[in-house]
C-alpha atoms as a PDB file:
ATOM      1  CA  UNK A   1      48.547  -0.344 -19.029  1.00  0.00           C
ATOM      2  CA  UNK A   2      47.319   1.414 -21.884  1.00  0.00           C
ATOM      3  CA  UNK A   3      44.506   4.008 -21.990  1.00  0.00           C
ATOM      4  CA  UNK A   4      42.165   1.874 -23.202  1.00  0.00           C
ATOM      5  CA  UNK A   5      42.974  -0.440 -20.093  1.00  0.00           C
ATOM      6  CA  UNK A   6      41.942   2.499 -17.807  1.00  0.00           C
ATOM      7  CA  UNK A   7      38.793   3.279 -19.601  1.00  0.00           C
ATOM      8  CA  UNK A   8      37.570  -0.172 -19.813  1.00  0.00           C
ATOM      9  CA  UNK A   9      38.322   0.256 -16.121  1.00  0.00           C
ATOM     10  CA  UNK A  10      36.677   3.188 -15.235  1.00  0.00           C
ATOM     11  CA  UNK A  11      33.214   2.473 -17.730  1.00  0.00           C
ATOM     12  CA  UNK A  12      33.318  -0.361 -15.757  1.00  0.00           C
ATOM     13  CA  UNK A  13      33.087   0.864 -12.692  1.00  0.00           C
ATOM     14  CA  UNK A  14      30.650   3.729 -13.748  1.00  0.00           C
ATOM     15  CA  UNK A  15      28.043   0.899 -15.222  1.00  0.00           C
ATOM     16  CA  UNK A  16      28.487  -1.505 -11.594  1.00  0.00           C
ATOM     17  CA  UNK A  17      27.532   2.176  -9.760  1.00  0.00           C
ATOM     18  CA  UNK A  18      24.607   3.011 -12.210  1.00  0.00           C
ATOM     19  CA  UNK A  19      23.092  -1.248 -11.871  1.00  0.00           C
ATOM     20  CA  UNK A  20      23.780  -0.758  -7.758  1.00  0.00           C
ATOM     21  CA  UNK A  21      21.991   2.904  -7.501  1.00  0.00           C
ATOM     22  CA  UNK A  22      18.978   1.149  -9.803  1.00  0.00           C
ATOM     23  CA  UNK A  23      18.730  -1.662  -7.508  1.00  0.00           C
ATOM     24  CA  UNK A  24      18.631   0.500  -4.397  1.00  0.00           C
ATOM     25  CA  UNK A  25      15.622   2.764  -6.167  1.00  0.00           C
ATOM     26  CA  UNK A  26      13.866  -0.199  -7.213  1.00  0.00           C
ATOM     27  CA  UNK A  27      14.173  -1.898  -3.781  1.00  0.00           C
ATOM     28  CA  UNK A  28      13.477   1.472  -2.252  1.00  0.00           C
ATOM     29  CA  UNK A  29       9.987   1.759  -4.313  1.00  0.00           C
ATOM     30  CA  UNK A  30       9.431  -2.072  -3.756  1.00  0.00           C
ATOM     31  CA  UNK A  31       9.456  -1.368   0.279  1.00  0.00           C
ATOM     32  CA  UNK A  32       7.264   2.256  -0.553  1.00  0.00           C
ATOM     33  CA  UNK A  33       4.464  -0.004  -2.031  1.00  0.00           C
ATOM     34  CA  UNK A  34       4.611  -2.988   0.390  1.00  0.00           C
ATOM     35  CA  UNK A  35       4.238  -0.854   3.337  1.00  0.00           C
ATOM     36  CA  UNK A  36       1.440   1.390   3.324  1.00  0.00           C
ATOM     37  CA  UNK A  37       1.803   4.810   5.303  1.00  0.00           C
ATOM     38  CA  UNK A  38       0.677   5.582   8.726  1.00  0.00           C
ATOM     39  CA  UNK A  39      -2.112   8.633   7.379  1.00  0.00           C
ATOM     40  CA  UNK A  40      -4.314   7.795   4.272  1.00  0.00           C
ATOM     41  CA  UNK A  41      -2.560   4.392   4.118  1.00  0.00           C
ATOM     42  CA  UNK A  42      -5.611   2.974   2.124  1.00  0.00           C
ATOM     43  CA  UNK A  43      -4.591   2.929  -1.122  1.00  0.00           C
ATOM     44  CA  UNK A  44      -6.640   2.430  -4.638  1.00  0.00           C
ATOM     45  CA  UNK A  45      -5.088  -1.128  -5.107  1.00  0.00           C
ATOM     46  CA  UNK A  46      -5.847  -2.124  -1.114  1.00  0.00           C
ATOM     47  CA  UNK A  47      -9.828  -1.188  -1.757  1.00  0.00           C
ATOM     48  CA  UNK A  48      -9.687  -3.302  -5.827  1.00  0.00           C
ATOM     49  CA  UNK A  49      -8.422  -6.111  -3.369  1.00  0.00           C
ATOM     50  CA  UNK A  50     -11.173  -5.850  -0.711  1.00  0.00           C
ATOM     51  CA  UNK A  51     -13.461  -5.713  -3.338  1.00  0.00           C
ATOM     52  CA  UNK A  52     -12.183  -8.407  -5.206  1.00  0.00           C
ATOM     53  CA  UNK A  53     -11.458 -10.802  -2.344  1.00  0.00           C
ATOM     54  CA  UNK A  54     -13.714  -9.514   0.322  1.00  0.00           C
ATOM     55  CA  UNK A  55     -10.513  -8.512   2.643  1.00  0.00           C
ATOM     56  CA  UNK A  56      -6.987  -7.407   2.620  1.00  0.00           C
ATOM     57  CA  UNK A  57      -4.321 -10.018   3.257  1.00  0.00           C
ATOM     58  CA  UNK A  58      -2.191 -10.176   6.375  1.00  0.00           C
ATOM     59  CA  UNK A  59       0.416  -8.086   7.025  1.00  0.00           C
ATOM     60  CA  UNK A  60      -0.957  -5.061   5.160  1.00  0.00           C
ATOM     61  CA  UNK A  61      -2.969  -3.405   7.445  1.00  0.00           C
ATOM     62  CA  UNK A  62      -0.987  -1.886  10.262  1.00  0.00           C
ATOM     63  CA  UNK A  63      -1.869  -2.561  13.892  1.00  0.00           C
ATOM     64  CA  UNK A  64      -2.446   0.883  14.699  1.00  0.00           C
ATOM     65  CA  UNK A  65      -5.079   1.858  11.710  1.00  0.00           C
ATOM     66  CA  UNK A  66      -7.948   0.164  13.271  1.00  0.00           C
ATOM     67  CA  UNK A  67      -9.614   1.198  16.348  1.00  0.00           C
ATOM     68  CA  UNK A  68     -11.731  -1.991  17.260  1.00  0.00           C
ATOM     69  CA  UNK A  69     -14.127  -0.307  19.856  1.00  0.00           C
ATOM     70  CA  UNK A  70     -14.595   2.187  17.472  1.00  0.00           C
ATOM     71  CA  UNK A  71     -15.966  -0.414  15.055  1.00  0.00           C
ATOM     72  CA  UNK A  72     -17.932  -2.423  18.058  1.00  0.00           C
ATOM     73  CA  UNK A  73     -20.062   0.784  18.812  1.00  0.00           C
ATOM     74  CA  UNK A  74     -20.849   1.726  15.190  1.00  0.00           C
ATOM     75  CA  UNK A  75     -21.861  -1.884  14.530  1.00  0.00           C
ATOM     76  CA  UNK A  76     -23.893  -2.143  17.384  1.00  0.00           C
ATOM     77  CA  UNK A  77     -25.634   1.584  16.485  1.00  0.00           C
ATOM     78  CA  UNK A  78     -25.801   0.097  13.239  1.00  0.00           C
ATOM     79  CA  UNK A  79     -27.928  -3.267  14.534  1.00  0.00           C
ATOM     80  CA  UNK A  80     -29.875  -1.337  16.530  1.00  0.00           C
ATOM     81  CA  UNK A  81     -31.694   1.161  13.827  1.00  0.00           C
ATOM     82  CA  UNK A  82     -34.870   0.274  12.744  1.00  0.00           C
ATOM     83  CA  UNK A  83     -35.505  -1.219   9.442  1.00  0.00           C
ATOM     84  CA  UNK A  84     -38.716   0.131   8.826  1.00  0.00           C
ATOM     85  CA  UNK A  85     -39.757   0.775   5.038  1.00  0.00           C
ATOM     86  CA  UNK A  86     -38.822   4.202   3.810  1.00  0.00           C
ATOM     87  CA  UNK A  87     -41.791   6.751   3.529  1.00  0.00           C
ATOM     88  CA  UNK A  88     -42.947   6.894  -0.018  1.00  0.00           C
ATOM     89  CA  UNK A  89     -43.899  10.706  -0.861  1.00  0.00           C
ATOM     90  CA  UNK A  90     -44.982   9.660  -4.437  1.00  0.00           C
ATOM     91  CA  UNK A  91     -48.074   7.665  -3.660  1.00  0.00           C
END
């Protein structure tokens, strides 16, 4: 084998291990992005969405984020304010 042979060989090599460490940081950002974190896990794109479509899909809110009492107590203290009209102070 000549020593063209052996660089042809080892370029090779060195341009498989650069496309396999590119795959693994693009697949390792695609996971980052699909799975929101556990603290501040709303993200800028999540709230376009629930604006947009009027709710998140499944699957991207984790099971833990919502506390559903929580939410039953502040939307019954919600329901049960009064609605009265405001006070106007410049009449």
């Amino acid at each position: 084998m000549t020593v063209y042979h052996w660089l042809s060989i080892v370029l090779s090599v060195l341009a498989l291990a650069l496309l396999l460490l590119g795959g693994l940081l693009a697949l390792r950002r695609l996971r980052r992005v699909k799975s929101p974190a556990q603290e501040g896990w709303l993200t800028d794109q999540m709230v376009r969405q629930i604006i947009q479509a009027g709710r998140l899909a499944d699957g991207q809110v984790p099971e833990r984020a919502l506390n559903l009492e929580e939410i039953a107590r502040e939307e019954d203290r919600f329901w049960s304010e009064s609605w009265e009209d405001p006070d106007r102070y410049w009449d």
